[in-house]
PDB file of N, CA and C in Angstrom:
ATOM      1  N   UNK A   1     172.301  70.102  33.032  1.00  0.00           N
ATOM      2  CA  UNK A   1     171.463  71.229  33.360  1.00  0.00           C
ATOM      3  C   UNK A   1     170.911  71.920  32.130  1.00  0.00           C
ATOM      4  N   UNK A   2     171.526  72.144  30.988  1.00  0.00           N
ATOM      5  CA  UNK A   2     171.224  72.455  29.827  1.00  0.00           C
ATOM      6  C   UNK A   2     171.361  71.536  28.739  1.00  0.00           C
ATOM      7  N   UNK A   3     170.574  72.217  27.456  1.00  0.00           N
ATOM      8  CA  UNK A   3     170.916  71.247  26.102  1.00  0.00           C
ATOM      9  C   UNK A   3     170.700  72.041  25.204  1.00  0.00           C
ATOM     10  N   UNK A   4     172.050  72.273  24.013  1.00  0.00           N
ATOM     11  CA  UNK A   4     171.806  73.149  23.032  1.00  0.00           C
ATOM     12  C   UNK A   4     172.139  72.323  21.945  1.00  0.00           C
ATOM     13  N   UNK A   5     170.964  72.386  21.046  1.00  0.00           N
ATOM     14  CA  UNK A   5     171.456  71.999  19.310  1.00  0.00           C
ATOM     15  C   UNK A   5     171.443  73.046  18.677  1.00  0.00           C
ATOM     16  N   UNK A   6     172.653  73.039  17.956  1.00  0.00           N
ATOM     17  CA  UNK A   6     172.793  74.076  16.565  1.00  0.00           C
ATOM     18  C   UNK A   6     172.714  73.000  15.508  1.00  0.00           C
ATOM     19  N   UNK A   7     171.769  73.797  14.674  1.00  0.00           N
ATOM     20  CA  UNK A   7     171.484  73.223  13.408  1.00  0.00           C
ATOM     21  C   UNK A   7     172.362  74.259  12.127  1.00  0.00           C
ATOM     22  N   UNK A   8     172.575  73.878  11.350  1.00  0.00           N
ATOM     23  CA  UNK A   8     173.186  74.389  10.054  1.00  0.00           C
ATOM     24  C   UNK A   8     172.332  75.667  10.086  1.00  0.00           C
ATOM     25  N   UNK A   9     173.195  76.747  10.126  1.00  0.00           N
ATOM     26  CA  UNK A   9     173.453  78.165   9.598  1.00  0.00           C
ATOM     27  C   UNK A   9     172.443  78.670   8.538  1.00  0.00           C
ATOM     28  N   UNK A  10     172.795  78.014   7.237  1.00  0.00           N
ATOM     29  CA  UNK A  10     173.106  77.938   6.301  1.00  0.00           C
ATOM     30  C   UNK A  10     171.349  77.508   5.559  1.00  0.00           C
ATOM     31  N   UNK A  11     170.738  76.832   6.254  1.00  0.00           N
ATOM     32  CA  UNK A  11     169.506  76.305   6.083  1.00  0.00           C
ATOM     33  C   UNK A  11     168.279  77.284   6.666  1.00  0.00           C
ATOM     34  N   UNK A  12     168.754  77.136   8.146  1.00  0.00           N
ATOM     35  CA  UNK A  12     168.425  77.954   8.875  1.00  0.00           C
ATOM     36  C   UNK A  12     168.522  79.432   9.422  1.00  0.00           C
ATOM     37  N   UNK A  13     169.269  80.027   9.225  1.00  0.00           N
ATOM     38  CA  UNK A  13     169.649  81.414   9.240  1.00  0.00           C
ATOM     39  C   UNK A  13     170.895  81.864  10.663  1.00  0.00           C
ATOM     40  N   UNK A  14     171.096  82.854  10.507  1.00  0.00           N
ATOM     41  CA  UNK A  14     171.622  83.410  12.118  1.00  0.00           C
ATOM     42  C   UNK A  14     170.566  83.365  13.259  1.00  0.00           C
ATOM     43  N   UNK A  15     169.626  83.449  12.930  1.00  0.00           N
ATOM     44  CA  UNK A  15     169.026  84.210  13.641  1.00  0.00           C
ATOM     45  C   UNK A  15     168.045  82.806  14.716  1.00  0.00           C
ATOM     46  N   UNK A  16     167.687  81.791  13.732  1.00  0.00           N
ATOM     47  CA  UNK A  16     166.734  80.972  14.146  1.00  0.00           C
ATOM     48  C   UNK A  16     167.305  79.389  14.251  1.00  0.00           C
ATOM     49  N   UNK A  17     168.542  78.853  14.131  1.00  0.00           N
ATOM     50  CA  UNK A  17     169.116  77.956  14.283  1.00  0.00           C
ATOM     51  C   UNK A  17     169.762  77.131  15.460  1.00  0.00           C
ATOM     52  N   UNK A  18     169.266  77.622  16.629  1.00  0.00           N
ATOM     53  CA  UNK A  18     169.615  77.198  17.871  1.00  0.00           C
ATOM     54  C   UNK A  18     168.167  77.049  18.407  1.00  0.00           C
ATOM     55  N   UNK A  19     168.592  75.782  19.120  1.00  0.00           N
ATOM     56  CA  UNK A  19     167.328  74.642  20.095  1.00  0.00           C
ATOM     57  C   UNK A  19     168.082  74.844  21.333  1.00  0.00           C
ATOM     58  N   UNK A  20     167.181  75.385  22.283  1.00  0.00           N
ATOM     59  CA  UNK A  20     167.914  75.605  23.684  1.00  0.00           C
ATOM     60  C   UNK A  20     167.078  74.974  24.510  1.00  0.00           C
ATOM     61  N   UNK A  21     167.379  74.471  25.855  1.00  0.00           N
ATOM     62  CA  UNK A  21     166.476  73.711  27.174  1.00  0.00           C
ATOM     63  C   UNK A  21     167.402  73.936  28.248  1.00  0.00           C
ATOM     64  N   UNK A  22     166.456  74.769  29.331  1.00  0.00           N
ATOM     65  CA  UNK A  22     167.727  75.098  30.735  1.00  0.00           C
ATOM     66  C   UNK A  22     166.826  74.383  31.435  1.00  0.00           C
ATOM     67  N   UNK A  23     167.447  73.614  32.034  1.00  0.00           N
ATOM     68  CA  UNK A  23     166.633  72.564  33.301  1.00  0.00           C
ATOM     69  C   UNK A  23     166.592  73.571  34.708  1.00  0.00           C
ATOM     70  N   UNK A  24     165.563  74.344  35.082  1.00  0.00           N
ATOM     71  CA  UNK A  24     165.140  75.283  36.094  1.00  0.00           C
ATOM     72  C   UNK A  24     165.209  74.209  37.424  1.00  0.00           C
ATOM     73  N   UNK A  25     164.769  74.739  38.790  1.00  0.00           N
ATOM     74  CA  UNK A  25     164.739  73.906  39.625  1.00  0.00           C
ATOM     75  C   UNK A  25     163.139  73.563  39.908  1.00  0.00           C
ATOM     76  N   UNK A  26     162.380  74.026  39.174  1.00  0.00           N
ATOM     77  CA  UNK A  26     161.237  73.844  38.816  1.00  0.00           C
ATOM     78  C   UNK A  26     161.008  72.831  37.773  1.00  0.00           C
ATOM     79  N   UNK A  27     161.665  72.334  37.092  1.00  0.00           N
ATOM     80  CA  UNK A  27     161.725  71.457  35.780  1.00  0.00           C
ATOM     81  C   UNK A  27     161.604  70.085  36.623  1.00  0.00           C
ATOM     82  N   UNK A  28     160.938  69.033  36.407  1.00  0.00           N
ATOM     83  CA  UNK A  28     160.776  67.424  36.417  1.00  0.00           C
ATOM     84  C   UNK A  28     161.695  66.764  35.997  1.00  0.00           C
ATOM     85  N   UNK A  29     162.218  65.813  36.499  1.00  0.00           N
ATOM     86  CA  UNK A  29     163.015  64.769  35.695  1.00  0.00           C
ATOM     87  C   UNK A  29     163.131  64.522  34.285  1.00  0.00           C
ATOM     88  N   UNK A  30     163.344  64.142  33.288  1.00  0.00           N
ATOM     89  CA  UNK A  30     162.775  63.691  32.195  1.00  0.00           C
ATOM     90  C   UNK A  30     163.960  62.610  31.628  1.00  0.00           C
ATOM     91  N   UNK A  31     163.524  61.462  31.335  1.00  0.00           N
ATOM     92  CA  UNK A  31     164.195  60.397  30.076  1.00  0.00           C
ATOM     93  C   UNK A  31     164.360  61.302  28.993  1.00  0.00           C
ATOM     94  N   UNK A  32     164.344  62.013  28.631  1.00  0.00           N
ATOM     95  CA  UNK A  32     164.902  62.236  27.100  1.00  0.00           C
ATOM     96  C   UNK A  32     164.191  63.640  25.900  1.00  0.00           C
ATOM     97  N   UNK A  33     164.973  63.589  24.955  1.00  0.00           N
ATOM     98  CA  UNK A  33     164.218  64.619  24.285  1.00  0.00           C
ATOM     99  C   UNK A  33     163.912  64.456  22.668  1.00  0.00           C
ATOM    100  N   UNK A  34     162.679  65.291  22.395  1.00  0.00           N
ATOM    101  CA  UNK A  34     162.501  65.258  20.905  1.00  0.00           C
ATOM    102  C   UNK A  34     162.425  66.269  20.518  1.00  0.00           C
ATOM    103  N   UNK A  35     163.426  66.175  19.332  1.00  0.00           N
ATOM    104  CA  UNK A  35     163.201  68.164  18.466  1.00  0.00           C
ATOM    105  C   UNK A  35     162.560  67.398  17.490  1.00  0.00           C
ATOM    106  N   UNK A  36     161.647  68.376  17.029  1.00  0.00           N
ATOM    107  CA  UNK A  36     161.310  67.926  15.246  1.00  0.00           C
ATOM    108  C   UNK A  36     161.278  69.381  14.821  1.00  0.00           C
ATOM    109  N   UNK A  37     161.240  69.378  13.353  1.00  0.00           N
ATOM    110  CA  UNK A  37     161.231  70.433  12.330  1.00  0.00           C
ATOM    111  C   UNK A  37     160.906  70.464  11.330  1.00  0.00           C
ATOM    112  N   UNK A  38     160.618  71.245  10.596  1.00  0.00           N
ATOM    113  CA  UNK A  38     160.029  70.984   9.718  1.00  0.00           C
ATOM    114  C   UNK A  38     160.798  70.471   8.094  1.00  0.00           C
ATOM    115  N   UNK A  39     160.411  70.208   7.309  1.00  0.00           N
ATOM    116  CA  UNK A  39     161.504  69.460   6.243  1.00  0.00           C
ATOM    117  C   UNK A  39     161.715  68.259   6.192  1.00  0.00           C
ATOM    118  N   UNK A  40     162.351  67.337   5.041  1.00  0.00           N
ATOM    119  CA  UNK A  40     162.631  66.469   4.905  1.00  0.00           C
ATOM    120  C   UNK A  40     164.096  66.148   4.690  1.00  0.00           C
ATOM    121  N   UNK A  41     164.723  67.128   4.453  1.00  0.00           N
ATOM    122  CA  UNK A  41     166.355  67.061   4.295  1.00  0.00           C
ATOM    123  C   UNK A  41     167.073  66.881   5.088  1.00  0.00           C
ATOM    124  N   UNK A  42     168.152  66.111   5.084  1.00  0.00           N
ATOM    125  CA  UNK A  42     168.940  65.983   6.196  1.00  0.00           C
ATOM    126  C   UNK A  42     169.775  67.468   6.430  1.00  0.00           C
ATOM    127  N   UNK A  43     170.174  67.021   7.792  1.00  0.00           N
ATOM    128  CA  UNK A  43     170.801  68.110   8.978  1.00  0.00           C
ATOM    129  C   UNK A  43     171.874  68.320   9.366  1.00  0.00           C
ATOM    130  N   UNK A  44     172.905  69.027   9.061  1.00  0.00           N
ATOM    131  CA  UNK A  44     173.952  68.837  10.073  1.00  0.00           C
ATOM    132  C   UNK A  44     173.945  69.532  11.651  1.00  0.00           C
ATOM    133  N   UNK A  45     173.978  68.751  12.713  1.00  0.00           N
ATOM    134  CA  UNK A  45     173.658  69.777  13.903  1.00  0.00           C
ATOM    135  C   UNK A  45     174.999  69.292  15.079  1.00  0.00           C
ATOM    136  N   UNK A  46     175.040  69.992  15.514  1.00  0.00           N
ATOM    137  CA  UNK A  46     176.194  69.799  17.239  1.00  0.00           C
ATOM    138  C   UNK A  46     174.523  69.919  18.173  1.00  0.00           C
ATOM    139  N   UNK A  47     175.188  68.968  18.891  1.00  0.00           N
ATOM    140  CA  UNK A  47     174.670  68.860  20.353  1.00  0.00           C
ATOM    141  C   UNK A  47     175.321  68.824  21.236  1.00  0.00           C
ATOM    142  N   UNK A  48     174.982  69.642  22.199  1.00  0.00           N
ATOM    143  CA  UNK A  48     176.010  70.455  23.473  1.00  0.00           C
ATOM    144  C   UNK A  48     174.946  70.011  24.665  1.00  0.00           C
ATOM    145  N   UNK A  49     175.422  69.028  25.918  1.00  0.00           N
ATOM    146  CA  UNK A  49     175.003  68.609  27.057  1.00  0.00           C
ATOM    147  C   UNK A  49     175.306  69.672  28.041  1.00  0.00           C
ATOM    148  N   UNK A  50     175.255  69.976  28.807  1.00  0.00           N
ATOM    149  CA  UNK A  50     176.027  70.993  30.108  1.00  0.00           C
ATOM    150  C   UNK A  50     175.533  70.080  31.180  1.00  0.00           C
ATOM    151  N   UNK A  51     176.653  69.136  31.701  1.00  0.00           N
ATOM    152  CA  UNK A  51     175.759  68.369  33.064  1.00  0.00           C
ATOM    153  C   UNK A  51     176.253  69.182  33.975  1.00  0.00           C
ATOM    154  N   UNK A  52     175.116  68.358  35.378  1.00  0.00           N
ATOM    155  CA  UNK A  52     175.576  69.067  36.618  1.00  0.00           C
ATOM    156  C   UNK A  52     175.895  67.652  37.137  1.00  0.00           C
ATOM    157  N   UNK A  53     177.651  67.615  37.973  1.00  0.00           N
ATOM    158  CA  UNK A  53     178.141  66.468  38.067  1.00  0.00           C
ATOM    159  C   UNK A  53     177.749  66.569  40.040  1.00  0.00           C
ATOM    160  N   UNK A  54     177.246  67.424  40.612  1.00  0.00           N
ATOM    161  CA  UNK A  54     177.157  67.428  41.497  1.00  0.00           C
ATOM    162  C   UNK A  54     176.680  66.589  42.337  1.00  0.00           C
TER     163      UNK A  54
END
């Protein structure tokens, strides 16, 4: 139902370092996702799924 990436703190700040997506009941199916950003440096990030097992 959701998908959160946190990206490094540290690069990114408090404030602007979280990628969020809440799947509404209005939202479409979808295969998959793309973040991009800007930079060339590598990333450290967590990715957090929230399924609905229902």
């Amino acid at each position: 139902r959701s998908l959160v990436i946190e990206l490094d703190k540290d690069l990114y700040g408090p404030d602007n370092h979280l990628v969020e997506w809440h799947r509404t009941n209005a939202t479409a199916e979808t295969d998959g996702f793309q973040v991009r950003r800007l930079g060339d440096q590598n990333v450290k990030c967590t990715i957090l799924m929230i399924l609905d097992h229902s």
